[in-house]
Protein backbone atom coordinates (compact mmCIF):
# COMPACT_ATOMS: atom_id res chain seq x y z
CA UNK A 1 116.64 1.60 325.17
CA UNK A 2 118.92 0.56 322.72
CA UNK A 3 121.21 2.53 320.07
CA UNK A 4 121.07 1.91 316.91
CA UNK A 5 124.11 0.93 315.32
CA UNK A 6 125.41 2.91 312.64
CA UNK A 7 123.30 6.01 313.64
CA UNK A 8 125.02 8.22 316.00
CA UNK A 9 122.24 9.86 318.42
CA UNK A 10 119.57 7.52 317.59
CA UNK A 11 118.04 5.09 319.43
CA UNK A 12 115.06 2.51 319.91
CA UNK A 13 112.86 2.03 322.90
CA UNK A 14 109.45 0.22 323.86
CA UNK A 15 106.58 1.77 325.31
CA UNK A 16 104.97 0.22 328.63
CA UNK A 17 101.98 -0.42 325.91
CA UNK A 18 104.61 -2.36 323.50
CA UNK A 19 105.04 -0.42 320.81
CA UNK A 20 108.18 0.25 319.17
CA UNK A 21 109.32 3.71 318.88
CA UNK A 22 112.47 5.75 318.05
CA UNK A 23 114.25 8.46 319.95
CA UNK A 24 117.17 11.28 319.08
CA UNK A 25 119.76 12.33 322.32
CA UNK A 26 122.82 13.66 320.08
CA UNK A 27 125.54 16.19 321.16
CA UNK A 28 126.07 19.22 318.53
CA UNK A 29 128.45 21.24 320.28
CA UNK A 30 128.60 24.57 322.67
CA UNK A 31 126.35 27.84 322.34
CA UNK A 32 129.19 30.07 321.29
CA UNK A 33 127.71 33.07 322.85
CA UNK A 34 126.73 31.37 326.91
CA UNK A 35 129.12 28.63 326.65
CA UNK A 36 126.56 25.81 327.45
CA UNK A 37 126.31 22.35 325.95
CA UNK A 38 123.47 21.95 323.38
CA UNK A 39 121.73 18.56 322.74
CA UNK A 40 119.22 17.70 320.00
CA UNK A 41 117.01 15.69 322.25
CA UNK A 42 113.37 14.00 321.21
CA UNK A 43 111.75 10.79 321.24
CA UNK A 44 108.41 9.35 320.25
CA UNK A 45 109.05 8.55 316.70
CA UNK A 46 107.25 6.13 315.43
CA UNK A 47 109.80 5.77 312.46
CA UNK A 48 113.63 5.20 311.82
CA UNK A 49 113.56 7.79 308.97
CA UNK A 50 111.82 10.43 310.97
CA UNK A 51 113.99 10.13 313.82
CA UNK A 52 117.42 10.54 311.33
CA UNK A 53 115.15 13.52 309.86
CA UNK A 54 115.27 15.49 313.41
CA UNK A 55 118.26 14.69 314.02
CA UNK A 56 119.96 15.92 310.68
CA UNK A 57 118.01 19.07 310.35
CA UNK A 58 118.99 19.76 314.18
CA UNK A 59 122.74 19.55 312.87
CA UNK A 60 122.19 21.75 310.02
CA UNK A 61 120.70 24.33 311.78
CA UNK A 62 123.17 24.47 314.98
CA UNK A 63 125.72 25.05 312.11
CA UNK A 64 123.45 27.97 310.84
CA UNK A 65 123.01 29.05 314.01
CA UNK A 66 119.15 28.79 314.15
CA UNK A 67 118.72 25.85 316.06
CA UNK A 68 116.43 26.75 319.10
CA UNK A 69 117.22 23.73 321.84
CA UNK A 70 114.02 23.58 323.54
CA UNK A 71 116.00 20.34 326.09
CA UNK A 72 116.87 23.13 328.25
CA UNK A 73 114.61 26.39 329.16
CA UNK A 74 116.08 29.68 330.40
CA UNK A 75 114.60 32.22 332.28
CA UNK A 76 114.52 35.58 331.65
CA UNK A 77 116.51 36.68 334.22
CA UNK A 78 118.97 34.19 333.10
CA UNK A 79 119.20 35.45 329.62
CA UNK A 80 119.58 39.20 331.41
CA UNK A 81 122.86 37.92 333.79
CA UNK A 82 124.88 36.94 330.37
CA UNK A 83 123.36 40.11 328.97
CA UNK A 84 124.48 42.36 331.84
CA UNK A 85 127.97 40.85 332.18
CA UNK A 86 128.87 42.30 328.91
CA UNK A 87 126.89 45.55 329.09
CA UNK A 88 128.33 46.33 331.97
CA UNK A 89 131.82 46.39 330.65
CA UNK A 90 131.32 48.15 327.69
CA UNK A 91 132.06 51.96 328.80
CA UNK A 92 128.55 53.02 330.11
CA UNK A 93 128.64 55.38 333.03
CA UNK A 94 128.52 53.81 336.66
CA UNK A 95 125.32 56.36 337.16
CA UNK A 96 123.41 54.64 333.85
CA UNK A 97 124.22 51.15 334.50
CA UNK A 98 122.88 51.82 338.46
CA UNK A 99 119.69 53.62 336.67
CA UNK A 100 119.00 50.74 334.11
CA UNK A 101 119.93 47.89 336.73
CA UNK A 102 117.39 49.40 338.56
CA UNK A 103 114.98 49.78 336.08
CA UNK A 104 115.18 46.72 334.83
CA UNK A 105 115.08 44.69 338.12
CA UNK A 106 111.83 46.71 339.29
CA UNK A 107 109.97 46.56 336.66
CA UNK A 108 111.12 43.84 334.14
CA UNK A 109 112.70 40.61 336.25
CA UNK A 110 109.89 41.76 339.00
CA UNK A 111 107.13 40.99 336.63
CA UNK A 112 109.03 38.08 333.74
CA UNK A 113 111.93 37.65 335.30
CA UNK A 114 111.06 34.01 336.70
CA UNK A 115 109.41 32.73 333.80
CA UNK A 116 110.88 30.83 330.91
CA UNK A 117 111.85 32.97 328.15
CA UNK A 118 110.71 30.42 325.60
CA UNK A 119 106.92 30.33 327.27
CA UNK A 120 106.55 33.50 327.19
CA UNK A 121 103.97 34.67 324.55
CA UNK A 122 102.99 37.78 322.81
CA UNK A 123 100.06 37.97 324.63
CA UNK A 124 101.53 38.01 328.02
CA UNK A 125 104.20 40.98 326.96
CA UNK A 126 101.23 42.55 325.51
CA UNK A 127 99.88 42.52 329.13
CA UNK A 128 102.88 43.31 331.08
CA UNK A 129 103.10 46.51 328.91
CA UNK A 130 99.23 47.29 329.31
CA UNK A 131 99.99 47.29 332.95
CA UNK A 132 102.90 49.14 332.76
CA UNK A 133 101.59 52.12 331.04
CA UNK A 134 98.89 52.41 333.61
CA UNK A 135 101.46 52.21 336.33
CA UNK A 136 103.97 54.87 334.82
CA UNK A 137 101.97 56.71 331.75
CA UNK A 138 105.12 59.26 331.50
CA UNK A 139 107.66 56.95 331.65
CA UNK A 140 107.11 53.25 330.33
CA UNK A 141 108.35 53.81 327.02
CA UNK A 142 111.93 53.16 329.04
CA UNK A 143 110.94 50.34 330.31
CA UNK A 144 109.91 48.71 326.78
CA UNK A 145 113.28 49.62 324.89
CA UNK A 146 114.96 47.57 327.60
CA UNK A 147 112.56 44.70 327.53
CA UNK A 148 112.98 44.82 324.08
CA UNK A 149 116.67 44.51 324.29
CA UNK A 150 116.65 41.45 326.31
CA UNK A 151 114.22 39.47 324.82
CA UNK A 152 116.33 40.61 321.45
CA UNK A 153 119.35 38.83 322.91
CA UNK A 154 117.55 35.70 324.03
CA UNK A 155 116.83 35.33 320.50
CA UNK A 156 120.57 36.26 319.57
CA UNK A 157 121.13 33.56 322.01
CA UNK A 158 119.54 30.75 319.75
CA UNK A 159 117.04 30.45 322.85
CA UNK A 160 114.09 31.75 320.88
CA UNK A 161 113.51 32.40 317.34
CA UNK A 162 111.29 35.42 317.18
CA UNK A 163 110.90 38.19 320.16
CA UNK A 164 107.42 38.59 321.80
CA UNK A 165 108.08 42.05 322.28
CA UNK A 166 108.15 42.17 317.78
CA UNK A 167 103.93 41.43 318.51
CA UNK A 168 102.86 44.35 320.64
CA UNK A 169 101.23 47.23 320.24
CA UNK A 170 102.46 50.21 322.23
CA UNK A 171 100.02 52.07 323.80
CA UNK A 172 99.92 55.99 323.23
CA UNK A 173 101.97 58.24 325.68
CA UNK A 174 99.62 60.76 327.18
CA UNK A 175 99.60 64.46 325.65
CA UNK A 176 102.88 66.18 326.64
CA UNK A 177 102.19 69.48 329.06
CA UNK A 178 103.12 72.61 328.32
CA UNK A 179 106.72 72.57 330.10
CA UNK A 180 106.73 75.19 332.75
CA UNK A 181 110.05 74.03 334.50
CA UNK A 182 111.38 77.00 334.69
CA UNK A 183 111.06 80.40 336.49
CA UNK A 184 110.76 84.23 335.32
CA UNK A 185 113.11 86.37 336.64
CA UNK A 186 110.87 87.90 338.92
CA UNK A 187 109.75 84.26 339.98
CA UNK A 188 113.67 83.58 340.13
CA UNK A 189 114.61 86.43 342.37
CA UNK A 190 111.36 86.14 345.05
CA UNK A 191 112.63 82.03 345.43
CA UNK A 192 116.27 83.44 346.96
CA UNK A 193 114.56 86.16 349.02
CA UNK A 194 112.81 82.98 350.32
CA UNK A 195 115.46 80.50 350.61
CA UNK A 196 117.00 83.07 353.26
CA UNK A 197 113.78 83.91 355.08
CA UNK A 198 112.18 80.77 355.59
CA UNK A 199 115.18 78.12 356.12
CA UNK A 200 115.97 79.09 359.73
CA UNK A 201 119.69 79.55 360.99
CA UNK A 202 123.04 79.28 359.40
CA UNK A 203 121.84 76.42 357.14
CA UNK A 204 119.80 78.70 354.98
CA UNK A 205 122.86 80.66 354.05
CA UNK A 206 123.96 77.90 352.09
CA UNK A 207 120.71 77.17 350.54
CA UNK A 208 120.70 80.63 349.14
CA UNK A 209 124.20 80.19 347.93
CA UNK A 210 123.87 76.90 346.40
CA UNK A 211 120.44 78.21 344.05
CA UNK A 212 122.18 81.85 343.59
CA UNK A 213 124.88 80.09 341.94
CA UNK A 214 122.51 77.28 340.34
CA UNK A 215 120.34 79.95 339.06
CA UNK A 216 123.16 81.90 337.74
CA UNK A 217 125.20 79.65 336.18
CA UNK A 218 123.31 77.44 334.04
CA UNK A 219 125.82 74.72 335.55
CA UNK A 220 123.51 70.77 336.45
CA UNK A 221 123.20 70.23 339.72
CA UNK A 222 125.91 67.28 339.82
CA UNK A 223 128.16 69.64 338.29
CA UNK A 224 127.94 72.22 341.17
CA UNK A 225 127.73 69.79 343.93
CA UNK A 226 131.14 68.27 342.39
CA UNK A 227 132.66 72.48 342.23
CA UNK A 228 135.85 72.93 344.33
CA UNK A 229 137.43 75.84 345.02
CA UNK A 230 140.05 75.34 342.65
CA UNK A 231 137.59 75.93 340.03
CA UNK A 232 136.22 79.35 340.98
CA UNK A 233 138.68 82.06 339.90
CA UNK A 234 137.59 85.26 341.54
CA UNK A 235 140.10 87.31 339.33
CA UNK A 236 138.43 86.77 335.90
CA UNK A 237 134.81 85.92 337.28
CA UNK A 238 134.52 82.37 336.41
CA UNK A 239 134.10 78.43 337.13
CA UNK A 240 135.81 76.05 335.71
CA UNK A 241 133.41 72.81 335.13
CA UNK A 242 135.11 69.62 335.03
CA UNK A 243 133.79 67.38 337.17
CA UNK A 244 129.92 66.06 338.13
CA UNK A 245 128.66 63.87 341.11
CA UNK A 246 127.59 60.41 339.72
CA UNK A 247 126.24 57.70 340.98
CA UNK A 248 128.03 54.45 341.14
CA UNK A 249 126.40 50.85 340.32
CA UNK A 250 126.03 50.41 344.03
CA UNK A 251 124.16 53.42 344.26
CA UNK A 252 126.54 55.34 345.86
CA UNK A 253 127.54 58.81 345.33
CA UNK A 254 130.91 59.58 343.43
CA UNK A 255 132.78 62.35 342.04
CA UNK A 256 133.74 61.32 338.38
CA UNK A 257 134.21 63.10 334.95
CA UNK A 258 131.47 65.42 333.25
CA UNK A 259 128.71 63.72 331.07
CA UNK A 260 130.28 64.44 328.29
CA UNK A 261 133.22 66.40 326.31
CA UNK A 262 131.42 69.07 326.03
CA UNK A 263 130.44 69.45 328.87
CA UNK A 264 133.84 70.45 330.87
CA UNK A 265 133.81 74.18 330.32
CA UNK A 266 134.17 78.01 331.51
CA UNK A 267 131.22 79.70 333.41
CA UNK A 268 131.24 83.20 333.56
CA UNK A 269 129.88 84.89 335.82
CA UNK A 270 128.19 88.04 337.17
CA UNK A 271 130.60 89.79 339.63
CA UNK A 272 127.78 90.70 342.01
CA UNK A 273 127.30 86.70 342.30
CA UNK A 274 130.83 86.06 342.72
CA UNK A 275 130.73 88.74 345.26
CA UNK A 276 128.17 87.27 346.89
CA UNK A 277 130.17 83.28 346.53
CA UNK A 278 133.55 85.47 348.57
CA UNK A 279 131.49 86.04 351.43
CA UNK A 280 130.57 81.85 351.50
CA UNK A 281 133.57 81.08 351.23
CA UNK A 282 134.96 83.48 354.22
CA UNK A 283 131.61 81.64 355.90
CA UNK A 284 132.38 78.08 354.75
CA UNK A 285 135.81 78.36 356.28
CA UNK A 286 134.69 79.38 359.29
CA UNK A 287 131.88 76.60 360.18
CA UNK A 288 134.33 73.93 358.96
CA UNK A 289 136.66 75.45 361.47
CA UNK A 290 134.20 75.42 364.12
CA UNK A 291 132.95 72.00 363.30
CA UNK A 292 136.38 70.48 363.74
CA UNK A 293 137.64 70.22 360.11
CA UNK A 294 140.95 71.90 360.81
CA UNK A 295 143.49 70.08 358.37
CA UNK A 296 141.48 70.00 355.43
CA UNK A 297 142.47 70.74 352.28
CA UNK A 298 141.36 73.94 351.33
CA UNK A 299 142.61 73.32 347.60
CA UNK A 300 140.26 70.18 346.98
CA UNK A 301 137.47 71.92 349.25
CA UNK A 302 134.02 71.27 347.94
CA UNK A 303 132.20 74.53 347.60
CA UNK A 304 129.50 72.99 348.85
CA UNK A 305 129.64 70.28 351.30
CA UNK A 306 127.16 68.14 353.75
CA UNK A 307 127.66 68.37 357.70
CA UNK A 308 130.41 65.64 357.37
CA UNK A 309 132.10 67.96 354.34
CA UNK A 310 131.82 65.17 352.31
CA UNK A 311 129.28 65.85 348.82
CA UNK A 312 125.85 66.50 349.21
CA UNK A 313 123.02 64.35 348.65
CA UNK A 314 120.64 65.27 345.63
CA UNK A 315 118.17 64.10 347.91
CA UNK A 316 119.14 67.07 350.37
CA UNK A 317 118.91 69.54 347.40
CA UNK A 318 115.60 68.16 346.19
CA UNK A 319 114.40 68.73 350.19
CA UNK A 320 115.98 72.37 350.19
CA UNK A 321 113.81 73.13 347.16
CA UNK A 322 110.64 71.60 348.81
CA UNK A 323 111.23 73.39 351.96
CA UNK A 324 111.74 76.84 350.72
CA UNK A 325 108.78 76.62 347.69
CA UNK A 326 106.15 74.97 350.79
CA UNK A 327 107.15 77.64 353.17
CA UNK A 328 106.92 80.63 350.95
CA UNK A 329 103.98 79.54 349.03
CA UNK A 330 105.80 79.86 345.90
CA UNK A 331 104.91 77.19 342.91
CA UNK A 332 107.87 74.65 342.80
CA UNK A 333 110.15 73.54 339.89
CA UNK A 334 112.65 70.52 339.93
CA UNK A 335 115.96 71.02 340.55
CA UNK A 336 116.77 70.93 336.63
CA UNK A 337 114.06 74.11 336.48
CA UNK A 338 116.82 76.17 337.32
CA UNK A 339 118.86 74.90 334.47
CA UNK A 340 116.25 76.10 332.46
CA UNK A 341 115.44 79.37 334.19
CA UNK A 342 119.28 80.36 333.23
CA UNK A 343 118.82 79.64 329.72
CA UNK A 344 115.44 81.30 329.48
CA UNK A 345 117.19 84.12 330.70
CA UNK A 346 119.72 83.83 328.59
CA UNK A 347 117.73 83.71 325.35
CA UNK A 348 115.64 86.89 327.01
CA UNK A 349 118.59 88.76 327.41
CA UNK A 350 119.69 88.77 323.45
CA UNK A 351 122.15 85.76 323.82
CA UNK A 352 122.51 83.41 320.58
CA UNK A 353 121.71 80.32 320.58
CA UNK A 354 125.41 78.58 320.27
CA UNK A 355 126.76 80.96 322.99
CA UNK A 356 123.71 79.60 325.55
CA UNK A 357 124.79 76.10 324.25
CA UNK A 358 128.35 76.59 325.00
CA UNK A 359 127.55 77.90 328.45
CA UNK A 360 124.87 74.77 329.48
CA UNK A 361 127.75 72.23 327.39
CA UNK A 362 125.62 71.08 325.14
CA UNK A 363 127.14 69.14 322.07
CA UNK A 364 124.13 70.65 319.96
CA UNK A 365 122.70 73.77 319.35
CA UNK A 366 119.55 71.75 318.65
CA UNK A 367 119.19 70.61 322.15
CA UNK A 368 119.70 73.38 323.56
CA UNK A 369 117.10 75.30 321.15
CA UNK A 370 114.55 72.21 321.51
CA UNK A 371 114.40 72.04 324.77
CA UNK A 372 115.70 74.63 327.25
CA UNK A 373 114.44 77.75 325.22
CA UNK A 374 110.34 78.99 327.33
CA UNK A 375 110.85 82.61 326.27
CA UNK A 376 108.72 84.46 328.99
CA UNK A 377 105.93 87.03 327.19
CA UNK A 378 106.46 90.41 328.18
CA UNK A 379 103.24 92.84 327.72
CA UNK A 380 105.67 94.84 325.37
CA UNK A 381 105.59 91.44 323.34
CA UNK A 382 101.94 91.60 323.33
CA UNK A 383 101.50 94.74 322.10
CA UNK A 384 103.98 94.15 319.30
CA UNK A 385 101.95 91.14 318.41
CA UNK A 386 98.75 93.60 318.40
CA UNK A 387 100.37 96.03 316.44
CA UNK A 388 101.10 93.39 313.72
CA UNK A 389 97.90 91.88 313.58
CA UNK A 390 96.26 95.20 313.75
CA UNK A 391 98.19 96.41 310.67
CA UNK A 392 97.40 93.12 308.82
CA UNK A 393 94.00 93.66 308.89
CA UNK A 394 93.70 97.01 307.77
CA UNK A 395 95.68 95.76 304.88
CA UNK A 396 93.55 93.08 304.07
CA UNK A 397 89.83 95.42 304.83
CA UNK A 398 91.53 98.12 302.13
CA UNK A 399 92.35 95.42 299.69
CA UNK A 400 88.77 94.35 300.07
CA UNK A 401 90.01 90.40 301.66
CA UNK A 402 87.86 89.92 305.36
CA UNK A 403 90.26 91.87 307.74
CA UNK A 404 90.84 88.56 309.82
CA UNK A 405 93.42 86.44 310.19
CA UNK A 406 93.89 82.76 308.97
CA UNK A 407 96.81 82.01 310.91
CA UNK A 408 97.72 83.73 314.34
């Protein structure tokens, strides 16, 4: 192999047949976003002029940015490393970049990660997503904005020039349920009888405590699990949310600040529940006496605490919930059910809309509206309805139009 003089990058070889042929190995310079070297490299020419072709247009497209070097192949979890190391920095919360991390690594990396980003086809994202929304109907449209994003940046990259993920077609999410997360009042009040009743011993105090207030408040789980006692004023009947329990990206559980601005606020509430939260805290003091805690601070005390008094584990809520619903025979909703059963109640009770938003911190009315508001239907509701349909009727049969309705 022998370069040709006068032609940076270019040289001539000979076959093991004999024939003469041309080859290009010429240096443009370092991927500005990873940092790497990038070659133009190709040989089997069978011309001078085709060989100073490559090699030119490979110049004028690294300086466009556009050249894909196909010398070196990257794998997808390659191109998701340089990806991360900036996403991770840019202000997401500890508890999202744990969720998507996650998400990501079982799902995405576990299935593409260890092929090369510039093999992989249409057809096989087509099939990874086929799979996936067999696997998780509800939830792989999660999955696919991520995969999207990565295969986006590989492309950003200069690795690939168009995105696989650009040729699928998404399958169709399933028909969303009726959302019954959420408990009448009725429902509401028979789940604390319960919680005291069939969680044996001391321990059971607590549970009812912990949903009384959950129930009550409107207030997300984290946020409650985070409360101290500094933030309960017993004098004007209200909690003061400024903290939530998040998780951190090594999956641990921290106390950090609330999900968003609007979110730190002032709970009232109902003096027979804050009645009820006095005689915890009388019976808090007393176990973490008992248990050894003597020099705690009783400032920074969590309101509600695990065996070691440190913050519970959602998992332990999730359990408490399970327990109490299995024992009881009662029909179970998640743990964010209660969020809604306080704005159901809420919007039952008369409240209006922005004053319900204020109390679950929403940022928007609209979410709040959109997705927290199951009003229940009383049998005074249905007779109202009745009435109105009844009266429509008759209006219609007099005017001589068929008494029944179109719409309704």
């Amino acid at each position: 192999m022998k370069e040709i003089k006068g032609t940076d990058g270019i040289y001539e070889y000979e076959t093991k047949s004999g024939k003469k042929k041309f080859g290009v190995d010429y240096y443009l310079g370092k991927n500005k976003f990873t940092g790497n070297s990038v070659k133009a490299r190709k040989k089997g020419f069978t011309s001078f002029r085709d060989a100073l072709k490559f090699r030119d247009d490979a110049i004028s497209d690294f300086k466009d940015g556009v050249y894909n070097a196909t010398a070196k192949k990257h794998k997808l979890k390659q191109v998701y490393s340089i990806w991360w190391a900036t996403y991770s920095k840019s202000g997401v919360s500890s508890s999202t970049l744990y969720n998507v991390n996650l998400l990501v690594n079982n799902h995405i990396l576990k299935e593409l990660g260890n092929m090369y980003v510039e093999d992989i086809t249409g057809f096989d994202c087509q099939n990874f997503v086929n799979r996936l929304s067999n696997a998780m109907p509800k939830s792989f449209n999660s999955v696919i904005v991520y995969a999207k994003i990565i295969f986006d940046k590989a492309v950003k990259y200069n690795y690939i020039v168009k995105s696989p993920m650009d040729f699928i077609d998404k399958p169709r999410k399933p028909r969303k349920e009726e959302n019954n997360n959420y408990y009448s009042i009725d429902e509401y009040l028979t789940f604390l009888d319960a919680c005291q009743k069939h969680i044996r011993g001391k321990r059971g105090q607590k549970v009812y405590y912990f949903f009384l207030l959950l129930g009550n408040t409107g207030v997300r789980s984290g946020e409650l699990r985070a409360l101290t006692w500094t933030d309960v004023d017993f004098e004007s009947n209200t909690i003061h949310v400024n903290k939530t329990v998040k998780t951190n990206t090594d999956g641990k559980q921290i106390i950090g600040i609330t999900k968003t601005a609007n979110s730190t606020r002032y709970v009232p509430v109902q003096p027979d529940v804050m009645e009820e939260l006095k005689k915890w805290k009388i019976e808090q003091a007393e176990r973490l006496f008992k248990s050894g805690f003597k020099d705690y601070d009783k400032l920074k005390q969590l309101v509600f605490s695990d065996t070691r008094n440190h913050v519970i584990d959602r998992t332990t809520i999730r359990l408490w919930n399970k327990q109490v619903c299995e024992d009881a025979g009662l029909r179970r909703i998640k743990i964010h059910g209660f969020r809604h059963t306080f704005a159901t109640m809420c919007f039952n009770a008369g409240l209006k809309p922005e004053t319900v938003s204020k109390l679950l911190g929403h940022s928007s009315i609209k979410t709040t509206i959109d997705i927290y508001t199951h009003p229940t239907i009383t049998d005074e509701d249905k007779q109202l309805l009745s009435s109105y349909r009844d009266a429509h009727k008759r209006e219609r049969a007099t005017n001589g139009a068929t008494p029944y309705l179109r719409v309704l």
